[in-house]
PDB file of N, CA and C in Angstrom:
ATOM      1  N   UNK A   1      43.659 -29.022 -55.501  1.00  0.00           N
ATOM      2  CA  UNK A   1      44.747 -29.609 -54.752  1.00  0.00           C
ATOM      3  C   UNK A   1      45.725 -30.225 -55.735  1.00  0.00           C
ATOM      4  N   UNK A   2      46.880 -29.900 -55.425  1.00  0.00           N
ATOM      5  CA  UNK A   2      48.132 -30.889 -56.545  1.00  0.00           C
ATOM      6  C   UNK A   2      48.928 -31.152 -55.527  1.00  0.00           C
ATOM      7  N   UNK A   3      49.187 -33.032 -55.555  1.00  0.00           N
ATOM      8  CA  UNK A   3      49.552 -33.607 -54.559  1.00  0.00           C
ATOM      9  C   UNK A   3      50.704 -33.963 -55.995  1.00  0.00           C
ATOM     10  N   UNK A   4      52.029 -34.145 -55.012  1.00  0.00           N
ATOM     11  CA  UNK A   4      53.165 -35.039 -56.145  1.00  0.00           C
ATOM     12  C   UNK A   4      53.197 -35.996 -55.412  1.00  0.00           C
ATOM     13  N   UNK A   5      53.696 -36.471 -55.931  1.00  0.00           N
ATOM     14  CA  UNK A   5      53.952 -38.802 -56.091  1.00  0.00           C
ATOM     15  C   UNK A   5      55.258 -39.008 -56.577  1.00  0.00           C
ATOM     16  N   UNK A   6      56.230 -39.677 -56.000  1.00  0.00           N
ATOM     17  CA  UNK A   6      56.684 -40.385 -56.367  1.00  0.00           C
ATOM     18  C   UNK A   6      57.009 -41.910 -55.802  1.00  0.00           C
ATOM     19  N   UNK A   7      56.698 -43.109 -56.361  1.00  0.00           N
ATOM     20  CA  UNK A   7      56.542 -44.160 -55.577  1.00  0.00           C
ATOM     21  C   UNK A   7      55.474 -44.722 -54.418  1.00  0.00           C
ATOM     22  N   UNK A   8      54.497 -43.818 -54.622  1.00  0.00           N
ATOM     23  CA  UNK A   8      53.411 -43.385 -53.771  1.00  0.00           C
ATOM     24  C   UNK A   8      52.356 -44.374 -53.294  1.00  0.00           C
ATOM     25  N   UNK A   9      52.562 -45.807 -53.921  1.00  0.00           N
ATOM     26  CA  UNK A   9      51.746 -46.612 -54.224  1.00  0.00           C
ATOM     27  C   UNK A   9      51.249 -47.040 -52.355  1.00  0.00           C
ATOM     28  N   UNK A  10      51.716 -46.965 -51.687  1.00  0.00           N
ATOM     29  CA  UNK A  10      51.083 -47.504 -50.617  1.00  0.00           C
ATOM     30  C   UNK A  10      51.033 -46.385 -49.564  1.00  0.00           C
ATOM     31  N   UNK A  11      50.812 -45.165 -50.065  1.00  0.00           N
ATOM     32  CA  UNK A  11      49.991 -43.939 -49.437  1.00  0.00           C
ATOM     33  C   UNK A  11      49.035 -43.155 -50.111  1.00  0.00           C
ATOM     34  N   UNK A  12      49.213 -43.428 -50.949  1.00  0.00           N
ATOM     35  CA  UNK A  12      48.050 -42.264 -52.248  1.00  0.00           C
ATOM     36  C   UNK A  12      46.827 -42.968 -52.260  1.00  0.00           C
ATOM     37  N   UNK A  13      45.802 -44.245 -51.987  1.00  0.00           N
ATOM     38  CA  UNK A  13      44.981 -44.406 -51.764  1.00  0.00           C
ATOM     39  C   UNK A  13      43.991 -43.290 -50.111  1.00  0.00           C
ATOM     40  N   UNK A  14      44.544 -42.942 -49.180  1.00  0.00           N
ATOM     41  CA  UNK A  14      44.539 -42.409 -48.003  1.00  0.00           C
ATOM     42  C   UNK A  14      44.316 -41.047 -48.313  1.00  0.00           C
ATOM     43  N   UNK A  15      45.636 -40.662 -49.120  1.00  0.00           N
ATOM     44  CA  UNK A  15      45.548 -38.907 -49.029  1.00  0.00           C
ATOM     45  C   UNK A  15      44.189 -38.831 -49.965  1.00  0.00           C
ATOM     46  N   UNK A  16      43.958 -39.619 -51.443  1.00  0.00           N
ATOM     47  CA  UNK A  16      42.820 -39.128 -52.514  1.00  0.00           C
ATOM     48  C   UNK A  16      42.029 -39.077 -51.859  1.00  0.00           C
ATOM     49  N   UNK A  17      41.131 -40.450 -51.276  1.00  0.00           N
ATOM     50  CA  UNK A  17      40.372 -40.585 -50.735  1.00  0.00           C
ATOM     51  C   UNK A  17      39.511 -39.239 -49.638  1.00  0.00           C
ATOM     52  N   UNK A  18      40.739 -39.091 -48.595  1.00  0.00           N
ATOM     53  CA  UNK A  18      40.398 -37.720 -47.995  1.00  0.00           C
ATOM     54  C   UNK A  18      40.253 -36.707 -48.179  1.00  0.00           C
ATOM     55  N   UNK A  19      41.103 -36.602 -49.541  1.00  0.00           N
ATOM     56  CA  UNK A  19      40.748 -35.078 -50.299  1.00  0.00           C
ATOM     57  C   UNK A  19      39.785 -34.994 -50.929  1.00  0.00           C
ATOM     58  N   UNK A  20      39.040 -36.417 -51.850  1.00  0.00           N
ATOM     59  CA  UNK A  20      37.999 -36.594 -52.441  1.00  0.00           C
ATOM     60  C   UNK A  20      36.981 -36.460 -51.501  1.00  0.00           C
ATOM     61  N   UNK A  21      36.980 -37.281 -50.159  1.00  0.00           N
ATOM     62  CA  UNK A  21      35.748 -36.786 -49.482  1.00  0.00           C
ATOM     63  C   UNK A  21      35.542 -35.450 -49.145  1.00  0.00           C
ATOM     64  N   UNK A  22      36.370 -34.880 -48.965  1.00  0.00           N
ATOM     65  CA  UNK A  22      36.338 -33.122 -48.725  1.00  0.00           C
ATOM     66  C   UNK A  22      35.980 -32.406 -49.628  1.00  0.00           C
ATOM     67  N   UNK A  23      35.730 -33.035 -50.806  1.00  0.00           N
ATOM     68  CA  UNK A  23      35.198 -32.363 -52.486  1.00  0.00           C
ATOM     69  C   UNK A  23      36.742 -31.427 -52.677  1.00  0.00           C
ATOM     70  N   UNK A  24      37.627 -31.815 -52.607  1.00  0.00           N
ATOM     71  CA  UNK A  24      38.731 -31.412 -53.720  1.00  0.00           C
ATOM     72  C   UNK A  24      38.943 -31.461 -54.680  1.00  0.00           C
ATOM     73  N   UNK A  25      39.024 -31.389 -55.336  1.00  0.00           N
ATOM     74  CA  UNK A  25      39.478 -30.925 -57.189  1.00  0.00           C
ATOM     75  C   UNK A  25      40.768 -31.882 -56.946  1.00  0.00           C
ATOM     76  N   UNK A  26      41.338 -32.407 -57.507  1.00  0.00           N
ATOM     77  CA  UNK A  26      42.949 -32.935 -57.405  1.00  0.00           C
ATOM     78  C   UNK A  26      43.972 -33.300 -58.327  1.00  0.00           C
ATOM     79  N   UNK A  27      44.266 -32.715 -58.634  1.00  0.00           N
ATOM     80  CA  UNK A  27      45.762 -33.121 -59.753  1.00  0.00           C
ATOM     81  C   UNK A  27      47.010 -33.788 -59.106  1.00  0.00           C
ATOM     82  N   UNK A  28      46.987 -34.811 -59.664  1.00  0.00           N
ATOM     83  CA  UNK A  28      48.121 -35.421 -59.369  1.00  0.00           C
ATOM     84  C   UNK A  28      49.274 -35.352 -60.159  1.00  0.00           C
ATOM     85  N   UNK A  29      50.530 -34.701 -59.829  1.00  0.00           N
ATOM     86  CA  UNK A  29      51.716 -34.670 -60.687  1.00  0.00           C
ATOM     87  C   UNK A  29      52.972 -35.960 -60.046  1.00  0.00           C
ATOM     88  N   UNK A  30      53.142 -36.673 -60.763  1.00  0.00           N
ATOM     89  CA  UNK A  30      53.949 -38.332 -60.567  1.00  0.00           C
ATOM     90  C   UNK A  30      55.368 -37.855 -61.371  1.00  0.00           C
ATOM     91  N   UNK A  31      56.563 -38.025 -60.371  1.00  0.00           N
ATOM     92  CA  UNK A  31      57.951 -38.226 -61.124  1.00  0.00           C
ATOM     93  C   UNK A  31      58.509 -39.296 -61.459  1.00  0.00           C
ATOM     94  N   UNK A  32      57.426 -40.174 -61.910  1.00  0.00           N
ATOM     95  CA  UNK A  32      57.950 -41.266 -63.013  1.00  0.00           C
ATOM     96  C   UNK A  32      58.025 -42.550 -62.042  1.00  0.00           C
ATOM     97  N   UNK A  33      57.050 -42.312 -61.139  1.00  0.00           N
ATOM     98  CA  UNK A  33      56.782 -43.777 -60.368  1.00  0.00           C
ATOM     99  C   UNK A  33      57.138 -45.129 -61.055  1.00  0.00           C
ATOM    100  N   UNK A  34      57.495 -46.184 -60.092  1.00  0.00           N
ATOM    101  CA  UNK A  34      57.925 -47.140 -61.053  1.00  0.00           C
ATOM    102  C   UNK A  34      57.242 -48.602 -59.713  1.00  0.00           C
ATOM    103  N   UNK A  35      56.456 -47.898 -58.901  1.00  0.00           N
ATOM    104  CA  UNK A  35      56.074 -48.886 -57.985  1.00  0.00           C
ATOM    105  C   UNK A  35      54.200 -49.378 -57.932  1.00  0.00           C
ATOM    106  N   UNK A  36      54.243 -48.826 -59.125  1.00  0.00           N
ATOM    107  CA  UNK A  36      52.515 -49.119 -59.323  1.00  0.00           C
ATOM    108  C   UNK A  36      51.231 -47.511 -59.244  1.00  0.00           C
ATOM    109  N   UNK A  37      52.491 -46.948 -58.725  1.00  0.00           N
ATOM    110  CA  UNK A  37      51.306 -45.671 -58.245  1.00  0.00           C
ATOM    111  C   UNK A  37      50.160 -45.387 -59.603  1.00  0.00           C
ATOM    112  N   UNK A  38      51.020 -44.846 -60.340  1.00  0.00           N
ATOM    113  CA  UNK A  38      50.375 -44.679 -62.017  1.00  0.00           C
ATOM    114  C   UNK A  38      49.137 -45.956 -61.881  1.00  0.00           C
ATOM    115  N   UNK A  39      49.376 -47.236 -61.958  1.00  0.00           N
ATOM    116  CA  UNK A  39      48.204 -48.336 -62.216  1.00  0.00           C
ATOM    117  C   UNK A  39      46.893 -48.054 -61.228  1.00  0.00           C
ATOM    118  N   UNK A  40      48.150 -47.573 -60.103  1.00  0.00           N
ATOM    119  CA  UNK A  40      46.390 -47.151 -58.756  1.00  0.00           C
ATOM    120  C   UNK A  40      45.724 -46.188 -58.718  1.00  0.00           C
ATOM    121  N   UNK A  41      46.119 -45.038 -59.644  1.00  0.00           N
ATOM    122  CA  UNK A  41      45.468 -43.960 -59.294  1.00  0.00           C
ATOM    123  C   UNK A  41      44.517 -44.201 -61.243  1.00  0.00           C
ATOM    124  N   UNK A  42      44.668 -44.759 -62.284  1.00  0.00           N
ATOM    125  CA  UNK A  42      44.296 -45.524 -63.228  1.00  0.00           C
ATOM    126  C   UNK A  42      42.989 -46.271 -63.140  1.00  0.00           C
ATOM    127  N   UNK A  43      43.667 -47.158 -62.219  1.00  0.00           N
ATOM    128  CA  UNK A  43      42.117 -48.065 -61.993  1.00  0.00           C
ATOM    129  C   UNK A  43      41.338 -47.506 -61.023  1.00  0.00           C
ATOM    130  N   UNK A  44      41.937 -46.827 -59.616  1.00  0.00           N
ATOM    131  CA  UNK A  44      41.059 -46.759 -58.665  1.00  0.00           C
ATOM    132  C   UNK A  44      40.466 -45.420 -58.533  1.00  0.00           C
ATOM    133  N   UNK A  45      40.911 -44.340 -59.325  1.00  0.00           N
ATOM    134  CA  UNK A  45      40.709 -43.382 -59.603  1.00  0.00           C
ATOM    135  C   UNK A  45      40.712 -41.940 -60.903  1.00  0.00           C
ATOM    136  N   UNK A  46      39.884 -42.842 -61.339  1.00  0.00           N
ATOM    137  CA  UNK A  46      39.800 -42.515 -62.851  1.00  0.00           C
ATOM    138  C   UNK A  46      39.534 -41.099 -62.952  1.00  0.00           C
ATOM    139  N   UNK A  47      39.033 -40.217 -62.304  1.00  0.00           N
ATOM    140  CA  UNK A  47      38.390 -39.302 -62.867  1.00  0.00           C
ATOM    141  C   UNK A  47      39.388 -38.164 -62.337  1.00  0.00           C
ATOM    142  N   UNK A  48      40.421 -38.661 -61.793  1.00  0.00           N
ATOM    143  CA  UNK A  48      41.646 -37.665 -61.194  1.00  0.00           C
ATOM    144  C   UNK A  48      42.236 -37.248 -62.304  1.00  0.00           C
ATOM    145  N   UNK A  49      42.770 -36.047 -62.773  1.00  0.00           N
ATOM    146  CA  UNK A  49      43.599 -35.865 -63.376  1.00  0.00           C
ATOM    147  C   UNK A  49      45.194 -35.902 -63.134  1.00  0.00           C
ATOM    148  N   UNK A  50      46.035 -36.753 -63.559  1.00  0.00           N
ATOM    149  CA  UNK A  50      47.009 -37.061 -63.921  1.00  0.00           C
ATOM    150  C   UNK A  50      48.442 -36.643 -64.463  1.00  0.00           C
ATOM    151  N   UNK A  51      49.442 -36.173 -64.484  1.00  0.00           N
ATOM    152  CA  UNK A  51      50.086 -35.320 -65.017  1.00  0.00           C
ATOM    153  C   UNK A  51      51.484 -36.111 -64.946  1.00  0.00           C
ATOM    154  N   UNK A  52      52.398 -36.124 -65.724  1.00  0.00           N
ATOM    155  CA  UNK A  52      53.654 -37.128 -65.689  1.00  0.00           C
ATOM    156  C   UNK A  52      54.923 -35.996 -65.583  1.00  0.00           C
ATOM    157  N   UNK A  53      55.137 -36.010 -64.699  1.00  0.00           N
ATOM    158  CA  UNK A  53      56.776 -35.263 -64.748  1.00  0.00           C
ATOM    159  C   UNK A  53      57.924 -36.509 -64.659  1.00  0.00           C
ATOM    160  N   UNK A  54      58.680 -36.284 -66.279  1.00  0.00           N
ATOM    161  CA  UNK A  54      59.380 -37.765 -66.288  1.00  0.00           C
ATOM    162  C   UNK A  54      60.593 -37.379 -65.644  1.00  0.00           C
ATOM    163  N   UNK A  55      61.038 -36.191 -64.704  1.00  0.00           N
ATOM    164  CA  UNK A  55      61.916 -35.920 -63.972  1.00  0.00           C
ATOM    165  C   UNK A  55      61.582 -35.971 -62.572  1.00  0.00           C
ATOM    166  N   UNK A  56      62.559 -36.971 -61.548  1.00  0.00           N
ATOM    167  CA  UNK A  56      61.890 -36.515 -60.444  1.00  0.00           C
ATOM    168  C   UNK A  56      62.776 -35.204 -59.945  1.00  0.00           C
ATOM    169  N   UNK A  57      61.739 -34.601 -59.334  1.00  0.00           N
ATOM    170  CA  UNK A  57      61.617 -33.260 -58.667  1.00  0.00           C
ATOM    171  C   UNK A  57      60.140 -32.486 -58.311  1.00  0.00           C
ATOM    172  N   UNK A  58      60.511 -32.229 -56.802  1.00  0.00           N
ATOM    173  CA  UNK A  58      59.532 -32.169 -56.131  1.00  0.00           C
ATOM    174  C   UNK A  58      58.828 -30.421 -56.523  1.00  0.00           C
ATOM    175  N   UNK A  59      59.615 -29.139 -56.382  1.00  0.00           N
ATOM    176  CA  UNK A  59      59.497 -28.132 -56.971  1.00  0.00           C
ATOM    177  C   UNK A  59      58.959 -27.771 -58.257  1.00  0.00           C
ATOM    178  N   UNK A  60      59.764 -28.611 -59.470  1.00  0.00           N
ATOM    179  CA  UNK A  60      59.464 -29.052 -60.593  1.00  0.00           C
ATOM    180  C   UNK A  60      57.685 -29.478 -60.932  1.00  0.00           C
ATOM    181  N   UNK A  61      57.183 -30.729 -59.927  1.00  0.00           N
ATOM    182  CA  UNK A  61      55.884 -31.610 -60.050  1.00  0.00           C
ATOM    183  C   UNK A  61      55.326 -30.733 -59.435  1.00  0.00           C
ATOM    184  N   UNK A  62      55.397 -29.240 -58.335  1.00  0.00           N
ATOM    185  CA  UNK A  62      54.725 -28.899 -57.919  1.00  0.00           C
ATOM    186  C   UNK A  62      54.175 -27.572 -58.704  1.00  0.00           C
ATOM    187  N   UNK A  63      55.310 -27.154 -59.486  1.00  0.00           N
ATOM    188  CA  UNK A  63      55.103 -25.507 -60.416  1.00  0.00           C
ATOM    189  C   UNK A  63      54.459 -26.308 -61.572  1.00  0.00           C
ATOM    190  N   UNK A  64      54.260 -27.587 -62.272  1.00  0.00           N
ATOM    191  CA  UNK A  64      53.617 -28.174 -63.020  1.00  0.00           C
ATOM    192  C   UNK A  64      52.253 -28.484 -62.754  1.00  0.00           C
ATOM    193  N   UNK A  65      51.992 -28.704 -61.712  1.00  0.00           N
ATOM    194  CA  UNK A  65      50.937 -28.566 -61.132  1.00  0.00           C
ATOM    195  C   UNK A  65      50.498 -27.196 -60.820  1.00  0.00           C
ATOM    196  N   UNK A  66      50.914 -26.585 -60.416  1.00  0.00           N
ATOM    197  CA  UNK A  66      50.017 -24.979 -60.037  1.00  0.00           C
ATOM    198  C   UNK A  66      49.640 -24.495 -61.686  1.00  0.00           C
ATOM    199  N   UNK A  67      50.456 -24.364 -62.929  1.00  0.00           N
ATOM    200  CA  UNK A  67      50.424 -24.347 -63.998  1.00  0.00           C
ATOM    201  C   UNK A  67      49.139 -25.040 -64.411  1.00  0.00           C
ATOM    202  N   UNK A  68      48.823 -26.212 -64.141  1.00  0.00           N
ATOM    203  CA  UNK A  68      47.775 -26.927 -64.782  1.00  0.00           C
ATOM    204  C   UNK A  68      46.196 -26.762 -63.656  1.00  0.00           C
ATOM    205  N   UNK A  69      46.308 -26.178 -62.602  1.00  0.00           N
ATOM    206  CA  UNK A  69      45.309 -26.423 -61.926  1.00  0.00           C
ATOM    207  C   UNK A  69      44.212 -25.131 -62.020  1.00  0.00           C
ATOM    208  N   UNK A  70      43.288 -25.543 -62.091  1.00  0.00           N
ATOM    209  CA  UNK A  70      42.496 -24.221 -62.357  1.00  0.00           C
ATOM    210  C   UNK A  70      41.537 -23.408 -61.221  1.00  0.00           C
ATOM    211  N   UNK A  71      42.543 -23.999 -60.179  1.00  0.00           N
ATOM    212  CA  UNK A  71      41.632 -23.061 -58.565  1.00  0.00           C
ATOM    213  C   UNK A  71      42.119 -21.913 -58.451  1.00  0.00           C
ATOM    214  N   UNK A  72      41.579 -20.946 -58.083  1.00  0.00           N
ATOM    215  CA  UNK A  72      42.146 -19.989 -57.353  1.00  0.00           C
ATOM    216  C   UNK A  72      43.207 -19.833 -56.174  1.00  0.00           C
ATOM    217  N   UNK A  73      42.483 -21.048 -54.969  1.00  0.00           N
ATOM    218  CA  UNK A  73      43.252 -21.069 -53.939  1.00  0.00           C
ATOM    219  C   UNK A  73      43.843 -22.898 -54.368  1.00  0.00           C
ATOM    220  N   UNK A  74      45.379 -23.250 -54.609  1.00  0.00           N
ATOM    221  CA  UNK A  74      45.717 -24.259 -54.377  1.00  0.00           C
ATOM    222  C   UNK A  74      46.433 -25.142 -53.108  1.00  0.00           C
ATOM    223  N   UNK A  75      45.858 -26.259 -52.774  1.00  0.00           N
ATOM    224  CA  UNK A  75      46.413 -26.712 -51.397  1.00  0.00           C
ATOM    225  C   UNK A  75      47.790 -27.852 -52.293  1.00  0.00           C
ATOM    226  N   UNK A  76      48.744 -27.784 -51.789  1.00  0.00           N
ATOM    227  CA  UNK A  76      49.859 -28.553 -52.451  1.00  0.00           C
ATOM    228  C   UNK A  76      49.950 -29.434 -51.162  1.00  0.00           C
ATOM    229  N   UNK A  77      50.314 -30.570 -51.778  1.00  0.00           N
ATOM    230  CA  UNK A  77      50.151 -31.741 -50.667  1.00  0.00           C
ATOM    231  C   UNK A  77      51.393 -33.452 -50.891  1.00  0.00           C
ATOM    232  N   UNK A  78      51.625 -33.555 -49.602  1.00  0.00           N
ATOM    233  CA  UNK A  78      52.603 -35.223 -50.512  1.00  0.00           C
ATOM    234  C   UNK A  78      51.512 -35.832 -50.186  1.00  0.00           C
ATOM    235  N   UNK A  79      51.905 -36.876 -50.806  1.00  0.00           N
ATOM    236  CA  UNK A  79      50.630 -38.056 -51.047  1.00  0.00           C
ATOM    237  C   UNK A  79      50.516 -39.021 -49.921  1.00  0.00           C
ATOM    238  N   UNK A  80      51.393 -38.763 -48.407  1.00  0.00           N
ATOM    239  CA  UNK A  80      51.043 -39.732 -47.558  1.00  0.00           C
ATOM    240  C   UNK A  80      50.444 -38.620 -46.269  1.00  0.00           C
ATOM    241  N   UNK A  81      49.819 -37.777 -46.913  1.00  0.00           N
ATOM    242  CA  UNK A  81      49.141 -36.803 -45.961  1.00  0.00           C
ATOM    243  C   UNK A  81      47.403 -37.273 -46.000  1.00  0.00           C
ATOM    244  N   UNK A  82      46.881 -37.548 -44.749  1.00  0.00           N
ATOM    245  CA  UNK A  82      45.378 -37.633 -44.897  1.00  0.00           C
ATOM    246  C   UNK A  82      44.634 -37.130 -43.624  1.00  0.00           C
ATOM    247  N   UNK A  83      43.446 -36.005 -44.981  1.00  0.00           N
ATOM    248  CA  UNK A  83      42.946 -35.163 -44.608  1.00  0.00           C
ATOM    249  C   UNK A  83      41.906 -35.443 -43.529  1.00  0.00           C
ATOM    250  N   UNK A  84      41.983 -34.707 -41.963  1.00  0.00           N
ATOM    251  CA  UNK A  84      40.625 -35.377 -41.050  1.00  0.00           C
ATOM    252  C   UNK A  84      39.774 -34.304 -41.815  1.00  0.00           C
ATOM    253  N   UNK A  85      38.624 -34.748 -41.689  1.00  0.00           N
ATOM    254  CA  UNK A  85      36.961 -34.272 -42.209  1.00  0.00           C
ATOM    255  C   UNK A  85      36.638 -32.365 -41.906  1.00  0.00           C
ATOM    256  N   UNK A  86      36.987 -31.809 -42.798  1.00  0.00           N
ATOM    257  CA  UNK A  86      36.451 -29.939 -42.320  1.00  0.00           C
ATOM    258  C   UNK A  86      37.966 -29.515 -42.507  1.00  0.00           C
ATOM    259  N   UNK A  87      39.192 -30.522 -42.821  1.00  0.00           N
ATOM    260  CA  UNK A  87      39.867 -29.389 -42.707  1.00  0.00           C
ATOM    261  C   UNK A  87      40.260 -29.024 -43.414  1.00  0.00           C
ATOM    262  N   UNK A  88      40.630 -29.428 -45.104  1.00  0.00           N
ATOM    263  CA  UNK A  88      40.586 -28.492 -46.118  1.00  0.00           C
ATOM    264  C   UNK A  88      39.452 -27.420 -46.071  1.00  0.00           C
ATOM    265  N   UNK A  89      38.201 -27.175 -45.826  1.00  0.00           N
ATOM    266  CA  UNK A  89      37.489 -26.592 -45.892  1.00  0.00           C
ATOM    267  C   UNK A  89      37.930 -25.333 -44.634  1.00  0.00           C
ATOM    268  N   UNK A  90      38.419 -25.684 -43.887  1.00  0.00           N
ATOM    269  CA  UNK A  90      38.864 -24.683 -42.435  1.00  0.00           C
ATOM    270  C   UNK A  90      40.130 -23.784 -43.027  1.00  0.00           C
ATOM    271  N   UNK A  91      40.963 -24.586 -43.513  1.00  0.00           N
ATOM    272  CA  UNK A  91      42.183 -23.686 -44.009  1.00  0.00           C
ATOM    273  C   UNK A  91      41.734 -22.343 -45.579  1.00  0.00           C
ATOM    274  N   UNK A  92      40.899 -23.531 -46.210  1.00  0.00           N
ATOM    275  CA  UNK A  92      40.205 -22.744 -47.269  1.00  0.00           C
ATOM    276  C   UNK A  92      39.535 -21.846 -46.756  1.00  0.00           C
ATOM    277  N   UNK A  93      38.640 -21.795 -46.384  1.00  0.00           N
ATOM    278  CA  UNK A  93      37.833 -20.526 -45.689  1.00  0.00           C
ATOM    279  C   UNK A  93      38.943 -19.450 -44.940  1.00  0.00           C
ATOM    280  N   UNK A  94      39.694 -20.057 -44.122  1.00  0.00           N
ATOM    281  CA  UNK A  94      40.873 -18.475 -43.598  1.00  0.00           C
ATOM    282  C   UNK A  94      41.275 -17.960 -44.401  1.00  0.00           C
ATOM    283  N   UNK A  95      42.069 -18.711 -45.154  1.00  0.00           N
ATOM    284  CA  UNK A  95      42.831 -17.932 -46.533  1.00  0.00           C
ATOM    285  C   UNK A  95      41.559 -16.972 -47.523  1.00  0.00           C
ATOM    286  N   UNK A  96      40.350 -17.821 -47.192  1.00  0.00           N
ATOM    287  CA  UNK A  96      39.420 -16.518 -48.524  1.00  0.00           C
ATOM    288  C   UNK A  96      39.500 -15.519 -47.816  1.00  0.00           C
ATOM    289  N   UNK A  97      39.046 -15.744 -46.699  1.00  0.00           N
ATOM    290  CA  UNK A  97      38.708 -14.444 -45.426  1.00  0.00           C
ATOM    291  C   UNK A  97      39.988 -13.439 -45.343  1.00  0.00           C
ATOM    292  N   UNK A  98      40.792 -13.764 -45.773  1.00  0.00           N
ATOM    293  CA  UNK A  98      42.288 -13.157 -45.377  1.00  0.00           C
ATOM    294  C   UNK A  98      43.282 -12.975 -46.541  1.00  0.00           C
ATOM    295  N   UNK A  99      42.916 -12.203 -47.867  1.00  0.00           N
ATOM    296  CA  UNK A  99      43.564 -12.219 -48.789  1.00  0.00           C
ATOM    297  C   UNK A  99      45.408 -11.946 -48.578  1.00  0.00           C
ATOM    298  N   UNK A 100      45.579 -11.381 -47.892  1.00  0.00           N
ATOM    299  CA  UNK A 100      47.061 -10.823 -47.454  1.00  0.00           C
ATOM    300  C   UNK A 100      47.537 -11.655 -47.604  1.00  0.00           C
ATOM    301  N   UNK A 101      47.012 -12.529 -47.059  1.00  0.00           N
ATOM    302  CA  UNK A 101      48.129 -14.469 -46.499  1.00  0.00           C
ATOM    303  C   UNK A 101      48.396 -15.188 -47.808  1.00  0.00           C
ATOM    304  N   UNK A 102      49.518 -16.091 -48.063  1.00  0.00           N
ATOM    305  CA  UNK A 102      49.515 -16.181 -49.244  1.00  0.00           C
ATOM    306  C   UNK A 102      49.415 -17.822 -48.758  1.00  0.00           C
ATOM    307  N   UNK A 103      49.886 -18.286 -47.948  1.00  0.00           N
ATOM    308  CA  UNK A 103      50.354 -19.833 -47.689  1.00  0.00           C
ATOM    309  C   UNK A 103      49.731 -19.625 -46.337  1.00  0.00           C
ATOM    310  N   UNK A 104      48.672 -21.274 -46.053  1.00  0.00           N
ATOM    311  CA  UNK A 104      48.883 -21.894 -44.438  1.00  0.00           C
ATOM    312  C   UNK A 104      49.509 -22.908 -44.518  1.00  0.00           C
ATOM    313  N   UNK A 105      48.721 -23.424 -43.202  1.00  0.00           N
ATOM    314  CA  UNK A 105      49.289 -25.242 -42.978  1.00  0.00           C
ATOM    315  C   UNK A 105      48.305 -25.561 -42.341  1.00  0.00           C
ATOM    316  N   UNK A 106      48.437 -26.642 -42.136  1.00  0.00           N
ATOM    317  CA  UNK A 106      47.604 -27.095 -41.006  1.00  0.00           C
ATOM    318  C   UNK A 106      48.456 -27.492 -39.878  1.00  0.00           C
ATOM    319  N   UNK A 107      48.184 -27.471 -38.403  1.00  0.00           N
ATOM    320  CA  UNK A 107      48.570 -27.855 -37.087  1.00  0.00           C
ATOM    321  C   UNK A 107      48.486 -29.626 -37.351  1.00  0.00           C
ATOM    322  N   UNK A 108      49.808 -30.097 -37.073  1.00  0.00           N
ATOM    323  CA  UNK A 108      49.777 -31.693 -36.673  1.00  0.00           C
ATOM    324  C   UNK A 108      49.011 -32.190 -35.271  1.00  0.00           C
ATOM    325  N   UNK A 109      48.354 -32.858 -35.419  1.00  0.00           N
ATOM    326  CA  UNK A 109      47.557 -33.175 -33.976  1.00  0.00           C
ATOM    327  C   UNK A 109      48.008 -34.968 -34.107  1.00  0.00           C
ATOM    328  N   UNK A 110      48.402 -35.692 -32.918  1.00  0.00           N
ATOM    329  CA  UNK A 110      48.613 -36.641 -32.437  1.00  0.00           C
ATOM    330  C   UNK A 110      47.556 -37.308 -31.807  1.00  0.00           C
ATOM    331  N   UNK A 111      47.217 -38.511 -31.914  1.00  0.00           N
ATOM    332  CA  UNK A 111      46.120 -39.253 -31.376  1.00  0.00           C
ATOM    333  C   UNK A 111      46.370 -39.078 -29.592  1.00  0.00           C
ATOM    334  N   UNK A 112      47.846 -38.435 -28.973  1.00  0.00           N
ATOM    335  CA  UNK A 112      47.238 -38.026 -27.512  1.00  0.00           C
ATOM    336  C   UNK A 112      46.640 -36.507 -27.468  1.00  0.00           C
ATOM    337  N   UNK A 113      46.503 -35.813 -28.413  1.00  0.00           N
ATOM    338  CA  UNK A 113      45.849 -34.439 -28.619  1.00  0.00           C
ATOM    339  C   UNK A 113      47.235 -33.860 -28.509  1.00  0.00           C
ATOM    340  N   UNK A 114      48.480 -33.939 -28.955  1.00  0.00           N
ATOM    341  CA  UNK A 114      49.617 -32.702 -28.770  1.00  0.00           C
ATOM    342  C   UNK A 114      50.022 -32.240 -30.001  1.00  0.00           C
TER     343      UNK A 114
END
């Protein structure tokens, strides 16, 4: 997974977390945060790999990331996205099953089910 950041500091605890419980791999590419993100993902998540794009740009942090990540299938993600439980694993599994497809998504679901 390569999630970009910029300023991310009070959503990127949420998205790691969920991607970490889902056993994601995760690279984080940052355009030069200046609101703490860098210190939180530092202390609270050390074993993430890290990547500094001192330009912001979202295209840019994201082809820097596909460049550095070593999955086969990559999920690209912003950092105030958090994952419910099975569903990286649900989108991952279609896409193996279905080489043709190059990109999903996932369906937004609302706490009234719409």
């Amino acid at each position: 997974m390569v999630v970009v950041t910029y300023n991310s500091a009070n959503d990127i605890r949420g998205c790691l977390r969920s991607a970490l419980a889902a056993g994601a791999e995760v690279l984080v590419v940052d355009n030069g945060s200046r609101d703490g993100t860098l210190s939180i993902l530092e202390s609270e998540f050390p074993d993430t790999q890290v990547l500094e794009n001192p330009l912001n740009g979202y295209a840019r942090a994201a082809n820097l990331g596909f460049r550095n990540s070593q999955q086969d299938l990559v999920v690209l993600s912003n950092a105030d996205v958090i994952y419910p439980a099975d569903s990286l694993e649900h989108m991952l599994d279609y896409m193996a099953a279905r080489p043709e497809i190059g990109v999903v998504g996932p369906q937004q679901v609302f706490e009234n089910g719409r």
